[in-house]
N, C-alpha and C. Protein backbone atom coordinates (compact mmCIF):
# COMPACT_ATOMS: atom_id res chain seq x y z
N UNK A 1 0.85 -1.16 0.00
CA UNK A 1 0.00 0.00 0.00
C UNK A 1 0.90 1.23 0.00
N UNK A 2 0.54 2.28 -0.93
CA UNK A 2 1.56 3.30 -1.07
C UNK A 2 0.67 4.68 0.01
N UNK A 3 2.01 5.05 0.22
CA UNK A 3 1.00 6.32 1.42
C UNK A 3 1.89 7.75 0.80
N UNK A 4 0.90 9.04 1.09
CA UNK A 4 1.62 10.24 0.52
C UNK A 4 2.39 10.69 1.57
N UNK A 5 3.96 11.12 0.96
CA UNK A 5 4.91 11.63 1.92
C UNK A 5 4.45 12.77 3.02
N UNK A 6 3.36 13.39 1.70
CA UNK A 6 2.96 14.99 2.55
C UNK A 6 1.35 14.39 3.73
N UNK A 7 1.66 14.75 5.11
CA UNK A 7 0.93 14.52 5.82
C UNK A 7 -0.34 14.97 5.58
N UNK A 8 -1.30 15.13 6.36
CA UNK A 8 -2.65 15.10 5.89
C UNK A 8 -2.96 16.38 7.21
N UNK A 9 -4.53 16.95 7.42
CA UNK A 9 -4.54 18.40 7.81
C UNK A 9 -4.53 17.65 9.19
N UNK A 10 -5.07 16.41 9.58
CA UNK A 10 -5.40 15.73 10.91
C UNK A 10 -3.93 15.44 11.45
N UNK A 11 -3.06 14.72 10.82
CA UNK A 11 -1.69 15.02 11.63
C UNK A 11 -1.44 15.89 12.06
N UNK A 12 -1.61 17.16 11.46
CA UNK A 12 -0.79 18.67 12.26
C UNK A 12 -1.53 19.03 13.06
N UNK A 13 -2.99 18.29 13.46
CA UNK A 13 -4.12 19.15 14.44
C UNK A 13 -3.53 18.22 15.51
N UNK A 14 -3.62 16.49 15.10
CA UNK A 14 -3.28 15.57 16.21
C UNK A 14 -1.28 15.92 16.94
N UNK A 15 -0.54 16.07 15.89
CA UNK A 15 0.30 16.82 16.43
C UNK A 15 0.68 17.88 16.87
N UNK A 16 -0.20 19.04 16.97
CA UNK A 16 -0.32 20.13 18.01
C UNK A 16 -1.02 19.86 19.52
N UNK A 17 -2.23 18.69 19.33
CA UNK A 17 -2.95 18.18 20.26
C UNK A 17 -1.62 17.81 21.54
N UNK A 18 -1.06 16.69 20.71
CA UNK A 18 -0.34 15.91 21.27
C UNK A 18 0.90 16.97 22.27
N UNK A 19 1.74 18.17 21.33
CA UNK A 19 1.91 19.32 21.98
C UNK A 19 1.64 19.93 23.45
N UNK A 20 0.71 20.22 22.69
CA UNK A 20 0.15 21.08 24.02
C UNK A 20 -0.25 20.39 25.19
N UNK A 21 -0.83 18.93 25.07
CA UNK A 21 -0.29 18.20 26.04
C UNK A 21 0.81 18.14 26.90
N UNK A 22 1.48 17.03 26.13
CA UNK A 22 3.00 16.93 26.70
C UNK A 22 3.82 18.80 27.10
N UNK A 23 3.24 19.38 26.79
CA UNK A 23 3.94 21.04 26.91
C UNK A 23 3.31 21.42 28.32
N UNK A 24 1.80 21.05 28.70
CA UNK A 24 1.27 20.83 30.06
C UNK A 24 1.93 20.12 31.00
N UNK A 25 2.17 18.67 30.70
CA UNK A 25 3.52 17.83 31.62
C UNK A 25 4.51 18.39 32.17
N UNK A 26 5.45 18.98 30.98
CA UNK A 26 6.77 19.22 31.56
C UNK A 26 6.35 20.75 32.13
N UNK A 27 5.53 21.80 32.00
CA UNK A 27 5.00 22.56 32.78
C UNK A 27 4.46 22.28 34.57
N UNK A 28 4.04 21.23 34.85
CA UNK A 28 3.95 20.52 35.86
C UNK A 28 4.93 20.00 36.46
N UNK A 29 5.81 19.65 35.77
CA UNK A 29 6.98 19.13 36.41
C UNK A 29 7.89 19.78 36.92
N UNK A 30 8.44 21.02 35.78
CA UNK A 30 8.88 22.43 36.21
C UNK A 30 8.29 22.86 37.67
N UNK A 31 6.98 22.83 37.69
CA UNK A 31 6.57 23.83 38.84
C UNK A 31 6.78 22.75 40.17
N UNK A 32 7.06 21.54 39.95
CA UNK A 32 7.55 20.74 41.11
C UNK A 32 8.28 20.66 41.71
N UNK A 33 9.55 21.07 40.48
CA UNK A 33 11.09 20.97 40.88
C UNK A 33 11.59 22.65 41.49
N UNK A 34 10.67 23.39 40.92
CA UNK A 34 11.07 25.35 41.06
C UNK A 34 10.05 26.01 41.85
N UNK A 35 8.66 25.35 41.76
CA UNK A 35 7.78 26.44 43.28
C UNK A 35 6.41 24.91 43.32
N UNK A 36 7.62 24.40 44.32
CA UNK A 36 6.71 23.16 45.00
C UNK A 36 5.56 23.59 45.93
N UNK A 37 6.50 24.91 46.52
CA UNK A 37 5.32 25.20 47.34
C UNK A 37 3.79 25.37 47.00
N UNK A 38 3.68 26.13 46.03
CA UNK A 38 2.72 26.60 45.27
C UNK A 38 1.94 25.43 44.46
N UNK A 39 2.64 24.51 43.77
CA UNK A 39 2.02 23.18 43.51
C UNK A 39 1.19 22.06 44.34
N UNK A 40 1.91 22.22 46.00
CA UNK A 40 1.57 21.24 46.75
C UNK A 40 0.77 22.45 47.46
N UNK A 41 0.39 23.34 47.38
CA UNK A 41 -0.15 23.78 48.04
C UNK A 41 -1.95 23.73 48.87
N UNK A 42 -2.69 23.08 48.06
CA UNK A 42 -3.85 22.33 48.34
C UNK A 42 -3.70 21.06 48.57
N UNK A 43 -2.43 20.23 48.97
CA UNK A 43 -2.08 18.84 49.09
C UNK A 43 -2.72 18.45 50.82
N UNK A 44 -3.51 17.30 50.88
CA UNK A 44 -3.14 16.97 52.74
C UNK A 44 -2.24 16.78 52.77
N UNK A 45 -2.45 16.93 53.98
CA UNK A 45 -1.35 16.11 55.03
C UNK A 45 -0.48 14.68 54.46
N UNK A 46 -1.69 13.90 54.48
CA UNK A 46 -1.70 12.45 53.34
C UNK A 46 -0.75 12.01 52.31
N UNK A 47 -1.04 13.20 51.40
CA UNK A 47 -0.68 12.82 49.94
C UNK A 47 0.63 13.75 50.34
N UNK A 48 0.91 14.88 51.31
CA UNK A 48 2.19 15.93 51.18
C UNK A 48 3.13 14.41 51.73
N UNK A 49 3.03 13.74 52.42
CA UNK A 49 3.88 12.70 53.27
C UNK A 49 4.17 11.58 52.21
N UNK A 50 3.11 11.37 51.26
CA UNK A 50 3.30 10.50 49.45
C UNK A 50 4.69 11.37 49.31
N UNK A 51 4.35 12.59 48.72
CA UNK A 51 4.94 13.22 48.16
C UNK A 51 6.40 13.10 48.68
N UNK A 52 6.72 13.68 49.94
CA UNK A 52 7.80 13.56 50.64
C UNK A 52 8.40 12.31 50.53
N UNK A 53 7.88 10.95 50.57
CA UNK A 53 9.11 10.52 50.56
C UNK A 53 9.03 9.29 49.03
N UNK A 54 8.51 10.07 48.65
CA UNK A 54 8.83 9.50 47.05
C UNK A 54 11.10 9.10 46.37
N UNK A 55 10.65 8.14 46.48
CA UNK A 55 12.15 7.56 46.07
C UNK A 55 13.03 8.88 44.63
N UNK A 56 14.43 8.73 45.41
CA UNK A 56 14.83 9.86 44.16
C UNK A 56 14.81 9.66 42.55
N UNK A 57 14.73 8.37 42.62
CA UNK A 57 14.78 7.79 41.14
C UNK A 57 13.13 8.49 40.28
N UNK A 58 11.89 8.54 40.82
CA UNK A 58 10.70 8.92 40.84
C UNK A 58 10.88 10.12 39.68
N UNK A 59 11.49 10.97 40.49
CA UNK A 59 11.45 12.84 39.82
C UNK A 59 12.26 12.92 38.76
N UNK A 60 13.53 11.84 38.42
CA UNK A 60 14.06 11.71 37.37
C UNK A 60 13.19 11.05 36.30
N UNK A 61 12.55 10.07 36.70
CA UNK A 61 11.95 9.57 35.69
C UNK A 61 10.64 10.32 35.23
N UNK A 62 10.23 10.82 36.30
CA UNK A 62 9.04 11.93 36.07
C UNK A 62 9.64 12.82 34.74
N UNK A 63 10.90 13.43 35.09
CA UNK A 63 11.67 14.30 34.42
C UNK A 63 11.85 13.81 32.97
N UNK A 64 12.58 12.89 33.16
CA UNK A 64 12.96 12.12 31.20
C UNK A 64 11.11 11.84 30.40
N UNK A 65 9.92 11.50 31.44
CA UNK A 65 9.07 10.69 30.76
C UNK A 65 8.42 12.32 30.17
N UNK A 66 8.29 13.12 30.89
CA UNK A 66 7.36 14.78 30.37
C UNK A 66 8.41 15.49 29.02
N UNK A 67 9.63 15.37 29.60
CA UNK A 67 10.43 16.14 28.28
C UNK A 67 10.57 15.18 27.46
N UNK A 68 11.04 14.37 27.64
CA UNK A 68 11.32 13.38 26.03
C UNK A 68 9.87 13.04 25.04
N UNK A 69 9.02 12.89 25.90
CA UNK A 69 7.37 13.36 25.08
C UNK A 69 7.33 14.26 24.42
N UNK A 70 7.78 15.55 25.19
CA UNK A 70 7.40 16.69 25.06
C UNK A 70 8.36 16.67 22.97
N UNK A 71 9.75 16.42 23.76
CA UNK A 71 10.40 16.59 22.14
C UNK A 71 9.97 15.54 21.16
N UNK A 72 9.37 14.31 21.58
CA UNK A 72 8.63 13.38 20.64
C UNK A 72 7.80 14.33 19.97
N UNK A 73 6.59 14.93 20.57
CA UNK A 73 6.06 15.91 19.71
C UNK A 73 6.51 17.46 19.03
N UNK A 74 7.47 18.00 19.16
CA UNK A 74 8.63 19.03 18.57
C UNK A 74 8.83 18.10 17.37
N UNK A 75 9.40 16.93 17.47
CA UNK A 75 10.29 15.83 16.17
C UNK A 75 8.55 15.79 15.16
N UNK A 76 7.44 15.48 15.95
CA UNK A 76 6.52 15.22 14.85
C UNK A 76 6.03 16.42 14.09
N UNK A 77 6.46 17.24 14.85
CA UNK A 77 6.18 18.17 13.73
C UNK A 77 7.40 19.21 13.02
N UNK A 78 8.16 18.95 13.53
CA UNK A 78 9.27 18.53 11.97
C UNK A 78 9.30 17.59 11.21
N UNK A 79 8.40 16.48 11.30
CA UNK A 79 8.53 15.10 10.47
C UNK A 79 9.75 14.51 10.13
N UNK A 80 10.53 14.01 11.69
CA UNK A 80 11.64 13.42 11.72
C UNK A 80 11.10 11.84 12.54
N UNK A 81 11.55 11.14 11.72
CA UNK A 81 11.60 9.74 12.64
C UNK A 81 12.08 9.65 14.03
N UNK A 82 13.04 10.41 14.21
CA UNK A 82 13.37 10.14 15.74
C UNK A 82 12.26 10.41 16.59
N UNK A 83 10.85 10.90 16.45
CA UNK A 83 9.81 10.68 17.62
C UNK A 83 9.59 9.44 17.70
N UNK A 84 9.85 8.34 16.69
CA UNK A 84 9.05 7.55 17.83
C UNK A 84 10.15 6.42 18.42
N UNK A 85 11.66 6.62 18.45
CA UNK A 85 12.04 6.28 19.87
C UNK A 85 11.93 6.83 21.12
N UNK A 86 11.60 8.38 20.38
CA UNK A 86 11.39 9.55 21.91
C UNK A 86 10.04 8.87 22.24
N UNK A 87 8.93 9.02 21.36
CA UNK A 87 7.83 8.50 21.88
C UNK A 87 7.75 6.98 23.33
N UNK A 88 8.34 6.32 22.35
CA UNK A 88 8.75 5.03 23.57
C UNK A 88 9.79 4.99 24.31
N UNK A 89 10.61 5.81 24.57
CA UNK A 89 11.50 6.08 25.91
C UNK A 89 10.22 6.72 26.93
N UNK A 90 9.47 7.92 26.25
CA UNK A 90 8.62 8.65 27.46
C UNK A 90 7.55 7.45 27.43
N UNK A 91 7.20 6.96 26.69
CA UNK A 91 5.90 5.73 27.15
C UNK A 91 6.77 4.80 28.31
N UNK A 92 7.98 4.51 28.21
CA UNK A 92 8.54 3.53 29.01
C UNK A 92 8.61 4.47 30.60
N UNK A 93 8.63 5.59 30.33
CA UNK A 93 8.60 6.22 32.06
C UNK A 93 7.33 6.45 32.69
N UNK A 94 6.02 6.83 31.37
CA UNK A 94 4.72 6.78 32.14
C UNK A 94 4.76 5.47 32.86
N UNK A 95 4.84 4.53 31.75
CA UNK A 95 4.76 3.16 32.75
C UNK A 95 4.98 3.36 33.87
N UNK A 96 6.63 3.74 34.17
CA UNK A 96 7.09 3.21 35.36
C UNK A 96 6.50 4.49 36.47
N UNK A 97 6.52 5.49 36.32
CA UNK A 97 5.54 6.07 37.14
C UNK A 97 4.13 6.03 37.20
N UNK A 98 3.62 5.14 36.63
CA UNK A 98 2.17 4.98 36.76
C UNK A 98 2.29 3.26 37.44
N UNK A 99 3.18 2.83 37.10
CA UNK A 99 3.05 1.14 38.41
C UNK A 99 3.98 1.77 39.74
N UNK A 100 4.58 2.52 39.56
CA UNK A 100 4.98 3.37 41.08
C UNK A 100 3.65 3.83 42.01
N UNK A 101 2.75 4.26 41.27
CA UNK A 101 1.53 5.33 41.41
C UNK A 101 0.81 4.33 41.67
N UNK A 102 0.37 3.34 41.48
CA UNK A 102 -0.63 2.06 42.23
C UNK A 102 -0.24 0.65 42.62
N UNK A 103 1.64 0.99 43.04
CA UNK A 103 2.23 0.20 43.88
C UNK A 103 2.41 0.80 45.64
N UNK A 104 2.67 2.48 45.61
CA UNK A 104 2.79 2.95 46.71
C UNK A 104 2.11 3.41 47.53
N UNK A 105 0.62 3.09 47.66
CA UNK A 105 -0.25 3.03 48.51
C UNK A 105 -1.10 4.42 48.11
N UNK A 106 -0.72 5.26 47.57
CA UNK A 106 -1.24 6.73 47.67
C UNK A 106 -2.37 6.67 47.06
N UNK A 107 -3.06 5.47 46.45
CA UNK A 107 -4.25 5.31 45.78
C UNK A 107 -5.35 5.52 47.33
N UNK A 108 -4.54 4.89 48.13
CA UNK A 108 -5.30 5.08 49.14
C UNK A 108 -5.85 6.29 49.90
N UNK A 109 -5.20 7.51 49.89
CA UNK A 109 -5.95 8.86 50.12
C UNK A 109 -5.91 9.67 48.93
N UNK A 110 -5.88 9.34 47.58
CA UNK A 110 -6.46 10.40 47.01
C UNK A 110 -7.69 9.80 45.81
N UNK A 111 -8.45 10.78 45.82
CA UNK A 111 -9.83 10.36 45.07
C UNK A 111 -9.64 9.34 43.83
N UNK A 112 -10.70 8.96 43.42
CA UNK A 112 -10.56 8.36 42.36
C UNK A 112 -10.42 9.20 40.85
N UNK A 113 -10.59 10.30 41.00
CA UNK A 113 -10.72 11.17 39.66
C UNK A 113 -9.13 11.43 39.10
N UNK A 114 -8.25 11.45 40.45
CA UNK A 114 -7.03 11.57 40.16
C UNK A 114 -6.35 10.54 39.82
N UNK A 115 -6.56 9.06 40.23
CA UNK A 115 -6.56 7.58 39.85
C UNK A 115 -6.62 7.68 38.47
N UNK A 116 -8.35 8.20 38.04
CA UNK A 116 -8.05 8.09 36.40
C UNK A 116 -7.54 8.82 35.62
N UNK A 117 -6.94 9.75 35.77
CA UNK A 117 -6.42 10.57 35.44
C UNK A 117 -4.98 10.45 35.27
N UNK A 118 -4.56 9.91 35.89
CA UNK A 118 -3.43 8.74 36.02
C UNK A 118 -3.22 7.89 34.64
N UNK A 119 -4.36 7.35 34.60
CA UNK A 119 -4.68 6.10 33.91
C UNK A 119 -4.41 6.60 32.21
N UNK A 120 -5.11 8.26 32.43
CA UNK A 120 -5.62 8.84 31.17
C UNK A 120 -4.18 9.34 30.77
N UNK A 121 -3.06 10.01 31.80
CA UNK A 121 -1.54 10.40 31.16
C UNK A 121 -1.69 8.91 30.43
N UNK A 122 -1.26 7.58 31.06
CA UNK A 122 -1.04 6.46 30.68
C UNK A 122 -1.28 6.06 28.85
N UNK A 123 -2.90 6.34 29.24
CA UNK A 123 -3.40 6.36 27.32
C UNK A 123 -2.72 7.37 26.43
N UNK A 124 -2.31 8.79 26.75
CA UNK A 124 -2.20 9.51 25.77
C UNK A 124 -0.47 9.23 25.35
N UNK A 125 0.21 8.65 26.41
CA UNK A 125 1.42 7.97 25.68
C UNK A 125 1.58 6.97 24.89
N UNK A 126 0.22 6.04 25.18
CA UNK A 126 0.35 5.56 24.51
C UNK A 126 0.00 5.48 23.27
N UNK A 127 -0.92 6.34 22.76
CA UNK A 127 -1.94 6.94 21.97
C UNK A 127 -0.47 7.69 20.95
N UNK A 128 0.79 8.64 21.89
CA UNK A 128 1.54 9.66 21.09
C UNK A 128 2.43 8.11 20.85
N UNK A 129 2.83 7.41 20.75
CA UNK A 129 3.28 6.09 20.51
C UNK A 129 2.96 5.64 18.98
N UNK A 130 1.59 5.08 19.14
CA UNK A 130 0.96 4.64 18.01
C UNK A 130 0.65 6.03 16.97
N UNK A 131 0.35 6.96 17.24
CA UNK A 131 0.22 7.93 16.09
C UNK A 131 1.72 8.22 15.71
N UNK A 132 3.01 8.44 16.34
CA UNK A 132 4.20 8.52 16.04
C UNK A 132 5.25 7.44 14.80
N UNK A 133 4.11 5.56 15.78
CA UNK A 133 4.55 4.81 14.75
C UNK A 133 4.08 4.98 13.28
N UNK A 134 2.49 5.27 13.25
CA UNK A 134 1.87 5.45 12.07
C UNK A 134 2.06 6.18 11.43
N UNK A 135 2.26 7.55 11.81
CA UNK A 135 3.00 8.27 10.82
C UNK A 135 4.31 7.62 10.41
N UNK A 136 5.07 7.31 10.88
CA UNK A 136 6.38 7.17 9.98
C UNK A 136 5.96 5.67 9.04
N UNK A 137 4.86 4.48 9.21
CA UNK A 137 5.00 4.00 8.15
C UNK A 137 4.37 4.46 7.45
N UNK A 138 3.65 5.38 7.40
CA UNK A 138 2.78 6.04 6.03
C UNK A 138 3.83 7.16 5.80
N UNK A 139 4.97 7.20 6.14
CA UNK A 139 6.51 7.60 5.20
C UNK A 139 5.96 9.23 5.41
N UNK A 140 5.08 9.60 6.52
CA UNK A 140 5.02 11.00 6.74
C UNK A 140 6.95 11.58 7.91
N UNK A 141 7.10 10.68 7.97
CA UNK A 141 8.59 11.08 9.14
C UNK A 141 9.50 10.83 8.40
N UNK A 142 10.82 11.68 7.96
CA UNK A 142 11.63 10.99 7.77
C UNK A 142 12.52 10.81 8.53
């Protein structure tokens, strides 16, 4: 099956989507590492004591999984193949912070909306994954 090099108007909407996403992440993450205060600032007691003693490995991987997304979607819209190893390096850290996230108990004081929400980062990596692979075999990446 032959596919056209030149992308189509839904790639550049789904790759701005995908953007401004991942551009929300590492925005979040930023404000974790530079004005925690202000982030944790509606946190209990509960979830501030999650927070606290979250293993150091956690905030690194937090760190590689929001930016390397983030440039997965920068690469898709230059239409360079290298998104979709970026894509699956940052899918490989949602993982691991999302089985961190309903291995360390904190499911236990915070609501369920934030649970799925959880769940929902989870899909859209994997979601910037599969649209990253598909574009490049329909030869839109080079």
């Amino acid at each position: 099956m032959s596919y056209s090099a030149k992308p189509k108007l839904w790639f550049w909407i789904l790759a701005i989507i995908f953007l401004l996403w991942n551009l929300i992440g590492v925005g979040f993450f930023m404000g974790e590492l530079l004005k925690p205060d202000i982030m944790y600032a509606d946190f209990t007691d509960e979830v501030m004591e999650y927070v606290e003693n979250r293993p150091w490995w956690f905030m690194i991987n937090y760190g590689i999984a929001t930016i390397v997304s983030f440039l997965a979607c920068v690469m898709l819209l230059f239409k360079s193949k290298i998104a979709v190893p970026l894509s699956v390096i940052g899918l490989v850290g949602i993982v691991i912070s999302t089985i961190y996230f309903f291995t360390s108990g904190i499911t236990q004081v915070i609501p369920g909306a934030e649970q799925g929400f959880t769940i929902f980062i989870l899909l859209m990596g994997i979601f910037l994954w599969l649209f990253a692979r598909s574009s490049r075999k329909k030869g839109w990446l080079r």
